[in-house]
Structures are given as structure tokens and as C-alpha cells.
PDB file of N, CA and C in Angstrom:
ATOM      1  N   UNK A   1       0.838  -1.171   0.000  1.00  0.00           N
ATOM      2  CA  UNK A   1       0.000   0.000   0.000  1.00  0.00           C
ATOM      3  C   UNK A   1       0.887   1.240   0.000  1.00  0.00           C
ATOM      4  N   UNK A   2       0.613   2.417  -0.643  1.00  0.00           N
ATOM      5  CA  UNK A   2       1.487   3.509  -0.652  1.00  0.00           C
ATOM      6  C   UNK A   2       0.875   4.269   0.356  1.00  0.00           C
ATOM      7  N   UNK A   3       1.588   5.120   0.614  1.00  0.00           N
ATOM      8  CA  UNK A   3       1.723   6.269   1.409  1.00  0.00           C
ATOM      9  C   UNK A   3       1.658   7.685   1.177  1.00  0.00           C
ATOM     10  N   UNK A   4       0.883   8.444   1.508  1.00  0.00           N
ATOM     11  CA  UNK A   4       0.971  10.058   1.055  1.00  0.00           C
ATOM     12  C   UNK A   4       2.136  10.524   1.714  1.00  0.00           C
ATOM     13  N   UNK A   5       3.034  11.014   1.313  1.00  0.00           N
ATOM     14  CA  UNK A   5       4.597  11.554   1.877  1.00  0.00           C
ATOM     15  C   UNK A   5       4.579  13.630   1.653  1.00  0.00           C
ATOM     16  N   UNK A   6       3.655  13.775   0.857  1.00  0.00           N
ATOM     17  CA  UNK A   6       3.293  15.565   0.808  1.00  0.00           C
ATOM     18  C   UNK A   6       2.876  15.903  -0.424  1.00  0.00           C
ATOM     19  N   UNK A   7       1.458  16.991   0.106  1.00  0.00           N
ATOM     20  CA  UNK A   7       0.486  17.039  -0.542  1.00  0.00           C
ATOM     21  C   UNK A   7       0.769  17.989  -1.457  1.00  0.00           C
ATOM     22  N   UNK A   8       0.887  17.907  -2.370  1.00  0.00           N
ATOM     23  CA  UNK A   8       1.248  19.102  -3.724  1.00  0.00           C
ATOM     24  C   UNK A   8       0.257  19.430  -4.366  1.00  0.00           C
ATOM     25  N   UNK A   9      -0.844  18.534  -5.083  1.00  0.00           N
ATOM     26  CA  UNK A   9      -1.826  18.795  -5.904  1.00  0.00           C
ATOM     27  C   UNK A   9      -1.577  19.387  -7.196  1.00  0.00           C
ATOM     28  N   UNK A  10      -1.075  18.268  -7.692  1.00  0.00           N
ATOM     29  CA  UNK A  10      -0.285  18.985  -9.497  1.00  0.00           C
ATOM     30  C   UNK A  10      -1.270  18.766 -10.429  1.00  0.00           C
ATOM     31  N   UNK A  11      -1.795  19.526 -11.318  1.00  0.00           N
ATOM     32  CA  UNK A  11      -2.475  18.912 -12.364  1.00  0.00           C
ATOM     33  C   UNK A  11      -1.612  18.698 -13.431  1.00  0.00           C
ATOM     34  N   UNK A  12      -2.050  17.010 -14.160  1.00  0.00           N
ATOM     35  CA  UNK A  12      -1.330  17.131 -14.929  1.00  0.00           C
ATOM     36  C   UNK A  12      -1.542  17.305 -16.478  1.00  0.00           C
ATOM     37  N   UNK A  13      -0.834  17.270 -17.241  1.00  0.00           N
ATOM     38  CA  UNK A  13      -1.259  16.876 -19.024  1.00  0.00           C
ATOM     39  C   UNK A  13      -1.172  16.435 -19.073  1.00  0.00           C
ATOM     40  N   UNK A  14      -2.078  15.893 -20.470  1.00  0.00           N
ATOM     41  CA  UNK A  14      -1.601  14.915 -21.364  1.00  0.00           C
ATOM     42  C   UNK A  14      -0.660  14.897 -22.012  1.00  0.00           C
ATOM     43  N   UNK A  15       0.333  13.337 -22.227  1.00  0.00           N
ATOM     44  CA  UNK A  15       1.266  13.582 -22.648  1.00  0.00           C
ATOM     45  C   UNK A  15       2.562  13.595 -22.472  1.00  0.00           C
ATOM     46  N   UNK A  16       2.731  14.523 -21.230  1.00  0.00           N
ATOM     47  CA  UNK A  16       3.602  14.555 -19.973  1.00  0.00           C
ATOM     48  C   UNK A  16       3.924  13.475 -19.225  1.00  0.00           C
ATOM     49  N   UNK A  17       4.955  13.153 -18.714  1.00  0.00           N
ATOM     50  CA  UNK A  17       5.414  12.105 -17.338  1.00  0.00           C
ATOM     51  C   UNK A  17       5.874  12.977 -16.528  1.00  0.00           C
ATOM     52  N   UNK A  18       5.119  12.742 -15.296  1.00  0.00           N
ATOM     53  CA  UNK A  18       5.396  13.269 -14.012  1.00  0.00           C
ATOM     54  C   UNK A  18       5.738  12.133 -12.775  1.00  0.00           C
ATOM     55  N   UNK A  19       6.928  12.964 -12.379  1.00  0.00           N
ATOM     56  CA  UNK A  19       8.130  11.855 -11.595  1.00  0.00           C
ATOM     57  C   UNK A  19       8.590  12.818 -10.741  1.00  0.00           C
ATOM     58  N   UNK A  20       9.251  12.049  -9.683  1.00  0.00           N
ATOM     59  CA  UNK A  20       9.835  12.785  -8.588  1.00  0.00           C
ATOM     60  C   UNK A  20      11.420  12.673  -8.483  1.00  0.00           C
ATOM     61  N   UNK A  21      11.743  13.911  -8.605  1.00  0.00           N
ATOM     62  CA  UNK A  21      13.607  14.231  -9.568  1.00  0.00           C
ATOM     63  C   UNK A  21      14.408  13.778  -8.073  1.00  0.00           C
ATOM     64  N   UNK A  22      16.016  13.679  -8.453  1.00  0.00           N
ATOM     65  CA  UNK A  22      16.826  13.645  -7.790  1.00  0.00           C
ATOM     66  C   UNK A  22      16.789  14.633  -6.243  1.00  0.00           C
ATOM     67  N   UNK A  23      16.176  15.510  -6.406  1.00  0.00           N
ATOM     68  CA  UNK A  23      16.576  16.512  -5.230  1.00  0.00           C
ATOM     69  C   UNK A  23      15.214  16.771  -4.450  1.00  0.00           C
ATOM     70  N   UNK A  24      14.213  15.371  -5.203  1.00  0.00           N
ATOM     71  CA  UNK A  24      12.922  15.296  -3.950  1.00  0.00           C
ATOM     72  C   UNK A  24      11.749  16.368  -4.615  1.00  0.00           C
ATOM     73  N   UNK A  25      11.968  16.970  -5.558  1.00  0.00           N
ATOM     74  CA  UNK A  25      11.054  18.079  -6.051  1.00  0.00           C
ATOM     75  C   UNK A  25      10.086  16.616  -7.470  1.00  0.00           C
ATOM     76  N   UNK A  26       8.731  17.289  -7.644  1.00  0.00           N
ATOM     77  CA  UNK A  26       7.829  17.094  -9.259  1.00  0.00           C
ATOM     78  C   UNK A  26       8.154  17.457  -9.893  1.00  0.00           C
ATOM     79  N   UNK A  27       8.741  17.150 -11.274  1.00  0.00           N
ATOM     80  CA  UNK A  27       9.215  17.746 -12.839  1.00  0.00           C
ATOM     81  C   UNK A  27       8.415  16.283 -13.558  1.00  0.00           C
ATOM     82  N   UNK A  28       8.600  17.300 -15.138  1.00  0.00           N
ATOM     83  CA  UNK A  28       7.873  16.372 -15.858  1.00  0.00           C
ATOM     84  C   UNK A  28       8.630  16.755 -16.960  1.00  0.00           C
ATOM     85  N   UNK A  29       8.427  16.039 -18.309  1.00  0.00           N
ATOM     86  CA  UNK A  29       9.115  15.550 -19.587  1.00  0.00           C
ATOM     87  C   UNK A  29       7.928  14.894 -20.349  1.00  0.00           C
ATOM     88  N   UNK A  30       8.033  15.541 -21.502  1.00  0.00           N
ATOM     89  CA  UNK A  30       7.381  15.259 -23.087  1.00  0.00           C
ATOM     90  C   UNK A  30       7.476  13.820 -23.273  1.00  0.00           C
ATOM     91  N   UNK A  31       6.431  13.155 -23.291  1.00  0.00           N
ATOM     92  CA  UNK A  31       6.711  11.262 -23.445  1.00  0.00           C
ATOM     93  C   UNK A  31       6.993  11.437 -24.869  1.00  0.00           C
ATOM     94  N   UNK A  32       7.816  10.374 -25.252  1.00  0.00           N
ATOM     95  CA  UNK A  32       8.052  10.494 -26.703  1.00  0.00           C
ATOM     96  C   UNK A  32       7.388   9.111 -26.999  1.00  0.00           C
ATOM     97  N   UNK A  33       6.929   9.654 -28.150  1.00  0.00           N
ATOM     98  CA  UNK A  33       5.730   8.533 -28.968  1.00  0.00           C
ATOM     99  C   UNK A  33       6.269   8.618 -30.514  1.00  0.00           C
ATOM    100  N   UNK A  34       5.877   6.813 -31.130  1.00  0.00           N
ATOM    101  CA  UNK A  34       6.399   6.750 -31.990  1.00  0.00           C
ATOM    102  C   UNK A  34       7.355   7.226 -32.894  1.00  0.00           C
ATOM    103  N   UNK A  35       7.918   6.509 -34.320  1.00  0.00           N
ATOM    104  CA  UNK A  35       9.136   6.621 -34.953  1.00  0.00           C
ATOM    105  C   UNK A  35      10.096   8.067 -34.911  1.00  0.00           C
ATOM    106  N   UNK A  36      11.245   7.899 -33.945  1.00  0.00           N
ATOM    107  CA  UNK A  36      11.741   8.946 -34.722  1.00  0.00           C
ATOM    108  C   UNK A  36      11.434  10.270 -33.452  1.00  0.00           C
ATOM    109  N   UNK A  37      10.701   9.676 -32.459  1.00  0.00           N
ATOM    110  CA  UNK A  37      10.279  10.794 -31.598  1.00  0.00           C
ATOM    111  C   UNK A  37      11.330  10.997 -30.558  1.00  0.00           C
ATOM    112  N   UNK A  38      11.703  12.426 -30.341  1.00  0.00           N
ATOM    113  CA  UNK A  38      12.650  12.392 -28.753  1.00  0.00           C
ATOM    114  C   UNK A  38      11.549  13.316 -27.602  1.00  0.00           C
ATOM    115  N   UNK A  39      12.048  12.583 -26.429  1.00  0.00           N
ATOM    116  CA  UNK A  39      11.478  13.132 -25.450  1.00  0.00           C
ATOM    117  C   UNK A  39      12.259  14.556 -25.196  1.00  0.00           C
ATOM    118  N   UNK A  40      11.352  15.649 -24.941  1.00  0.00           N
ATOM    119  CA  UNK A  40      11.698  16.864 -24.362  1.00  0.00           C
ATOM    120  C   UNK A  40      12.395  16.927 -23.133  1.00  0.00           C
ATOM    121  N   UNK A  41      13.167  18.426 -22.450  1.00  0.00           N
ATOM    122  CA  UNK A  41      13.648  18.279 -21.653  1.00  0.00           C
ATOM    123  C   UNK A  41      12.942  18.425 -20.340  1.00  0.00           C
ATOM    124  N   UNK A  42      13.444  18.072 -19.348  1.00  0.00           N
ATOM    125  CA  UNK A  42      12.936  18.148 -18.436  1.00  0.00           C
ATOM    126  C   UNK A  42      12.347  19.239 -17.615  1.00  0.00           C
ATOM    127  N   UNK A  43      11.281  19.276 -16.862  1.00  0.00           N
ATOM    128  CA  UNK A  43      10.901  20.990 -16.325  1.00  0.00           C
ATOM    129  C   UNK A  43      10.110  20.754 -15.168  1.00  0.00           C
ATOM    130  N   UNK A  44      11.214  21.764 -14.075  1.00  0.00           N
ATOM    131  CA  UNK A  44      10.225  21.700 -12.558  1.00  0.00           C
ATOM    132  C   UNK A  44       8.700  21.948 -12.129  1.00  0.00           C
ATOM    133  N   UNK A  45       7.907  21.272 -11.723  1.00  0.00           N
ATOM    134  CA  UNK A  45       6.771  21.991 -11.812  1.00  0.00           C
ATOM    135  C   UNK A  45       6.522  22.161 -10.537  1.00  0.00           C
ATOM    136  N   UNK A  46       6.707  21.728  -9.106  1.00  0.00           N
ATOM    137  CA  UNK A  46       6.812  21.892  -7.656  1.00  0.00           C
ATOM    138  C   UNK A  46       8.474  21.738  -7.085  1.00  0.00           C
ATOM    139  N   UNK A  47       8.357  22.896  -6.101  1.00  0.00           N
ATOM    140  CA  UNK A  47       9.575  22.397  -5.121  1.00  0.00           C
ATOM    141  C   UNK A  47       8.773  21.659  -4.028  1.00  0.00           C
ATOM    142  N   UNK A  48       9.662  20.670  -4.292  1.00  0.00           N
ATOM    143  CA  UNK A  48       9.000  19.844  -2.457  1.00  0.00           C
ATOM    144  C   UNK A  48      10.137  19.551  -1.537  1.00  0.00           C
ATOM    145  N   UNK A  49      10.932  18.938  -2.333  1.00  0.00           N
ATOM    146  CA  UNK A  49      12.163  18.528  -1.383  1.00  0.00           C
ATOM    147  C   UNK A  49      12.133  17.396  -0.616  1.00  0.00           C
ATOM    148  N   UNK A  50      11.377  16.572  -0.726  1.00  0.00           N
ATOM    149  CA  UNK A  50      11.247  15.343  -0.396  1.00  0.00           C
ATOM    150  C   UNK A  50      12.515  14.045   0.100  1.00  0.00           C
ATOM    151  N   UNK A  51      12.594  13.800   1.104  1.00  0.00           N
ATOM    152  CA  UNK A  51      14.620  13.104   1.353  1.00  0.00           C
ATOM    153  C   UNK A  51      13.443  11.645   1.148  1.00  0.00           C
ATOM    154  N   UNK A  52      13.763  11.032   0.009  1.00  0.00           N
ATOM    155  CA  UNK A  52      14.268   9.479  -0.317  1.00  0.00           C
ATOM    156  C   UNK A  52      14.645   8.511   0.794  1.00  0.00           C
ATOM    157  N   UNK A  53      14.115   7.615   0.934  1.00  0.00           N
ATOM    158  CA  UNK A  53      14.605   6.837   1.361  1.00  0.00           C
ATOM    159  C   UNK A  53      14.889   5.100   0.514  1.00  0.00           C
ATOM    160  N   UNK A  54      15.803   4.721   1.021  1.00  0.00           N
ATOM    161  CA  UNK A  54      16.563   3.631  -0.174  1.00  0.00           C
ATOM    162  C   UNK A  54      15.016   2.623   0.255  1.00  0.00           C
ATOM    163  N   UNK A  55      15.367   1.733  -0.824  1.00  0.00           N
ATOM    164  CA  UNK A  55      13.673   1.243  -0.892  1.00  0.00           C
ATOM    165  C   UNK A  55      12.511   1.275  -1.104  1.00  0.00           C
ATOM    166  N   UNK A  56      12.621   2.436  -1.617  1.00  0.00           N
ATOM    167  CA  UNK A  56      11.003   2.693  -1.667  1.00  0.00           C
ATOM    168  C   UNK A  56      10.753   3.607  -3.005  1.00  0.00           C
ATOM    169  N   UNK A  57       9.978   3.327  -3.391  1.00  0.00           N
ATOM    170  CA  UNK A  57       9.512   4.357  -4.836  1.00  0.00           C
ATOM    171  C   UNK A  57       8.685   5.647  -4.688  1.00  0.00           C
ATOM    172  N   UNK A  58       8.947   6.424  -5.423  1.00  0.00           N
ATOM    173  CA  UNK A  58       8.565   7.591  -4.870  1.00  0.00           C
ATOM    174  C   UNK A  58       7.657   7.756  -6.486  1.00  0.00           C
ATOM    175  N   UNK A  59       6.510   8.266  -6.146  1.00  0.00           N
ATOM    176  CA  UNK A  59       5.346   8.691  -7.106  1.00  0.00           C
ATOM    177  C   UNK A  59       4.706   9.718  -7.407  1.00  0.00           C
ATOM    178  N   UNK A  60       4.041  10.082  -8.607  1.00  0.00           N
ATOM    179  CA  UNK A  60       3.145  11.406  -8.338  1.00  0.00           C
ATOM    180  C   UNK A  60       1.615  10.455  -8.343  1.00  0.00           C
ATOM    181  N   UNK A  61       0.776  10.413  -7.139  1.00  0.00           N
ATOM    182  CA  UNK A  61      -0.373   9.733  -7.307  1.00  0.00           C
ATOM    183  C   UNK A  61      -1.607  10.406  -7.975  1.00  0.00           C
ATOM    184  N   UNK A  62      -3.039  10.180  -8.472  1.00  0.00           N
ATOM    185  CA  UNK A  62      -3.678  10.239  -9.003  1.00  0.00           C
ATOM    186  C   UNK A  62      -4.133  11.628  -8.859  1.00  0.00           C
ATOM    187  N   UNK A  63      -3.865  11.934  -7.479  1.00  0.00           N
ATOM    188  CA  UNK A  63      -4.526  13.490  -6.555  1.00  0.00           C
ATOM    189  C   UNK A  63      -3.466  14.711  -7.026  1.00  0.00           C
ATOM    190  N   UNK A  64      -2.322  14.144  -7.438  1.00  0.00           N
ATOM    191  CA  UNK A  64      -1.418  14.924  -8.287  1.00  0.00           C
ATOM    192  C   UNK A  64      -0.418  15.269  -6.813  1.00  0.00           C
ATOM    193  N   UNK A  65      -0.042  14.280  -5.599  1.00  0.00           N
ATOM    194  CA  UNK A  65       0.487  14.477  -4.296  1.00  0.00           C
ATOM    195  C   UNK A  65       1.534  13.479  -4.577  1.00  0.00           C
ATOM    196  N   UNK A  66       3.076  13.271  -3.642  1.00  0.00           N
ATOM    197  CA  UNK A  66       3.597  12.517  -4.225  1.00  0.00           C
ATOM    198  C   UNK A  66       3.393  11.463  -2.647  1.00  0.00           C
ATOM    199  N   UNK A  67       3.336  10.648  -3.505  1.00  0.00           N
ATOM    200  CA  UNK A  67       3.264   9.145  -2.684  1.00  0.00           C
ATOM    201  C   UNK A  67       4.070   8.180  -2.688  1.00  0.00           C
ATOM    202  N   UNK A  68       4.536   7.210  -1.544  1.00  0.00           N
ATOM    203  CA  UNK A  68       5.930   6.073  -1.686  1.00  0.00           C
ATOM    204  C   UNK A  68       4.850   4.952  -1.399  1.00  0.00           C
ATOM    205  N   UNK A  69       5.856   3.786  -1.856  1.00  0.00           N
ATOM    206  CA  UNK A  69       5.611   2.534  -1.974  1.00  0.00           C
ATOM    207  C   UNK A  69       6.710   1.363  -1.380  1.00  0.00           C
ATOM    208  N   UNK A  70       6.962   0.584  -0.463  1.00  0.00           N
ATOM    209  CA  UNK A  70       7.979  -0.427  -0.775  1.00  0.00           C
ATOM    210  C   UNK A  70       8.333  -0.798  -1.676  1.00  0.00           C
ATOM    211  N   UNK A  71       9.581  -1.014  -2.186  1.00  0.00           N
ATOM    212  CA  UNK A  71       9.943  -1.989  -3.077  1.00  0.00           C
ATOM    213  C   UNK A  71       9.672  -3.223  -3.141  1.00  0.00           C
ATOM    214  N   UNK A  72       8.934  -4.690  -4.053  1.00  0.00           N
ATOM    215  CA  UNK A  72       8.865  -5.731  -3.772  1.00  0.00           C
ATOM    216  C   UNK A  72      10.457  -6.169  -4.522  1.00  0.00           C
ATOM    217  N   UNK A  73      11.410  -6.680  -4.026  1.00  0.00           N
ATOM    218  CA  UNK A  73      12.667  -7.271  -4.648  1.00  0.00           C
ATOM    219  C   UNK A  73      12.487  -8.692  -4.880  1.00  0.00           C
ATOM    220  N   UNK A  74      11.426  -9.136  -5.691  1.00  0.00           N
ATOM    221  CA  UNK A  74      11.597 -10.701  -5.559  1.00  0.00           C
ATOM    222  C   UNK A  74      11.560 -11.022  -7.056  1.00  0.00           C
ATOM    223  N   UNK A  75      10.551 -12.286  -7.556  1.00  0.00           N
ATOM    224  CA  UNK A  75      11.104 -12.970  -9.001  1.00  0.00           C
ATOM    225  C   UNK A  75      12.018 -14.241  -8.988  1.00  0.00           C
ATOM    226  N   UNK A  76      12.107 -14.818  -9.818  1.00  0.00           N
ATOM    227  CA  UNK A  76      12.806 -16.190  -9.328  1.00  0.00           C
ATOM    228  C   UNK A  76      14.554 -16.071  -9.624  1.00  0.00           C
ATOM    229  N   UNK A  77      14.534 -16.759  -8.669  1.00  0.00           N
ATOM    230  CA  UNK A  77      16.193 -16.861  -8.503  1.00  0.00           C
ATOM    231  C   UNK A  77      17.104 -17.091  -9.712  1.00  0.00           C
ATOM    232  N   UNK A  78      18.580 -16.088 -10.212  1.00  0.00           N
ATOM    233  CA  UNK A  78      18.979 -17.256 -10.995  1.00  0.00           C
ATOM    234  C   UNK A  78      19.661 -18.194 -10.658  1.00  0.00           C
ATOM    235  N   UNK A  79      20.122 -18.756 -11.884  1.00  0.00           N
ATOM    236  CA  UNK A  79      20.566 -20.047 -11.775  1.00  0.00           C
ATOM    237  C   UNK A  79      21.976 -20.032 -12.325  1.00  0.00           C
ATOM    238  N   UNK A  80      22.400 -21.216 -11.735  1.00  0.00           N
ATOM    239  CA  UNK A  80      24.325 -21.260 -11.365  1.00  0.00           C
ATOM    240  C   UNK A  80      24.515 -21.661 -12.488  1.00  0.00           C
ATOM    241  N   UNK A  81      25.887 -21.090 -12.806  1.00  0.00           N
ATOM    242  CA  UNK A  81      26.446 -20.745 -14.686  1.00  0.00           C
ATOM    243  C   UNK A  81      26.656 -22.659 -14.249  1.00  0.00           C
ATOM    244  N   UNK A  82      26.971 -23.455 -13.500  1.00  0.00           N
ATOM    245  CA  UNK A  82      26.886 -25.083 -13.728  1.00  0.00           C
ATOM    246  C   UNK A  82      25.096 -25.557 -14.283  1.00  0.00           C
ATOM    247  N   UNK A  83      24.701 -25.210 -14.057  1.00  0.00           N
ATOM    248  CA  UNK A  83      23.602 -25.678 -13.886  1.00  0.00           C
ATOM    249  C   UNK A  83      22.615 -25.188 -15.894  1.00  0.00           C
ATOM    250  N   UNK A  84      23.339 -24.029 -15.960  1.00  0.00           N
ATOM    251  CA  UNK A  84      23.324 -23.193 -17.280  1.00  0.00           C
ATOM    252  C   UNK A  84      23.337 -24.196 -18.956  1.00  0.00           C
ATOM    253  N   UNK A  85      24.917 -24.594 -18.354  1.00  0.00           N
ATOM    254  CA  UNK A  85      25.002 -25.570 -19.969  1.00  0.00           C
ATOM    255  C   UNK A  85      24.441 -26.718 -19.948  1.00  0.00           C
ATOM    256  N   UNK A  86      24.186 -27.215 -21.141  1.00  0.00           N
ATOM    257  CA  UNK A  86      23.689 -28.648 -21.243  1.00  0.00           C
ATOM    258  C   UNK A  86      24.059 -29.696 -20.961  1.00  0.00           C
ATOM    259  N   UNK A  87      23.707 -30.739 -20.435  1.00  0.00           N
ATOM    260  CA  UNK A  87      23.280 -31.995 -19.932  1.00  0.00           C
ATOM    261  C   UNK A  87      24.760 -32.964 -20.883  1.00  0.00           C
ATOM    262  N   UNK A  88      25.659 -33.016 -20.493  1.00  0.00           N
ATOM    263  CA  UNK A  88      26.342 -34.146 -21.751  1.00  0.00           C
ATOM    264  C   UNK A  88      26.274 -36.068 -21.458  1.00  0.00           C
ATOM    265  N   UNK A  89      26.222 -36.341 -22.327  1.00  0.00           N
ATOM    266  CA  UNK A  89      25.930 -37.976 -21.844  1.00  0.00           C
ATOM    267  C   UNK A  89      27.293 -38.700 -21.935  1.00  0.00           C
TER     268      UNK A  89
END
């Protein structure tokens, strides 16, 4: 379950990806869509300042507030470079 971590209330566009930057603040960037497309540069749209903590994902949620999540670190194990090559008879 996530967590409300501070209430900003961003509206957003269409179009746009809104993410929470290196230094804890909302910025957003031009999604780039199909052939040939580059994404725009990046642009602040809140200071928040938000301190990270390792583990956890940091979001802009639906209310336009940014919200964290645990990380789940799981998926299946790999497997040992012996175990890798084939079977010889």
C-alpha cells in the first residue's frame, strides 16, 4: 500500500510524465511517442524537497500528491552458470 509523503496537488497533461527528480522536487518531460520521436527536456513543476529513502519508490499519485511505496525485490532466482550448460551424456 502507498503512502501520502506531501500534498502538492499537481495537475497534470496529457502527454507529460510526471516523476519525482533527484533533489525530492515534481518535474515532468514530453513522453516520446512513436518513430523517430525524442522526449523533451525536463521541467520543474513543484519544489517539495522530499529526502528518499533507499527502498522505496517515490510517485506522483492520481490526486497529483507525491506518494511512496515499498519496493517488492523478488522474481525467481537465478541459476548457477553449472547448472546453465547442457546436460552431456
Amino acid at each position: 500500500m502507498a503512502d501520502k509523503v506531501a500534498k502538492v496537488g499537481v495537475k497534470k497533461k496529457s502527454g507529460y510524465l510526471y516523476f519525482v527528480d533527484k533533489q525530492g522536487d515534481v518535474s515532468c518531460a514530453k513522453m516520446a511517442r512513436g518513430k523517430g520521436a525524442k522526449a523533451g527536456r525536463t521541467e520543474k513543476v513543484a519544489k517539495v524537497g522530499v529526502k528518499k529513502k533507499s527502498g522505496y519508490l517515490y510517485f506522483i499519485d492520481k490526486q497529483g500528491d507525491v506518494s511512496c511505496a515499498k519496493m517488492v525485490r523478488g522474481g525467481a532466482k537465478k541459476r548457477s552458470a553449472k547448472k546453465k550448460g547442457k546436460k552431456r551424456r
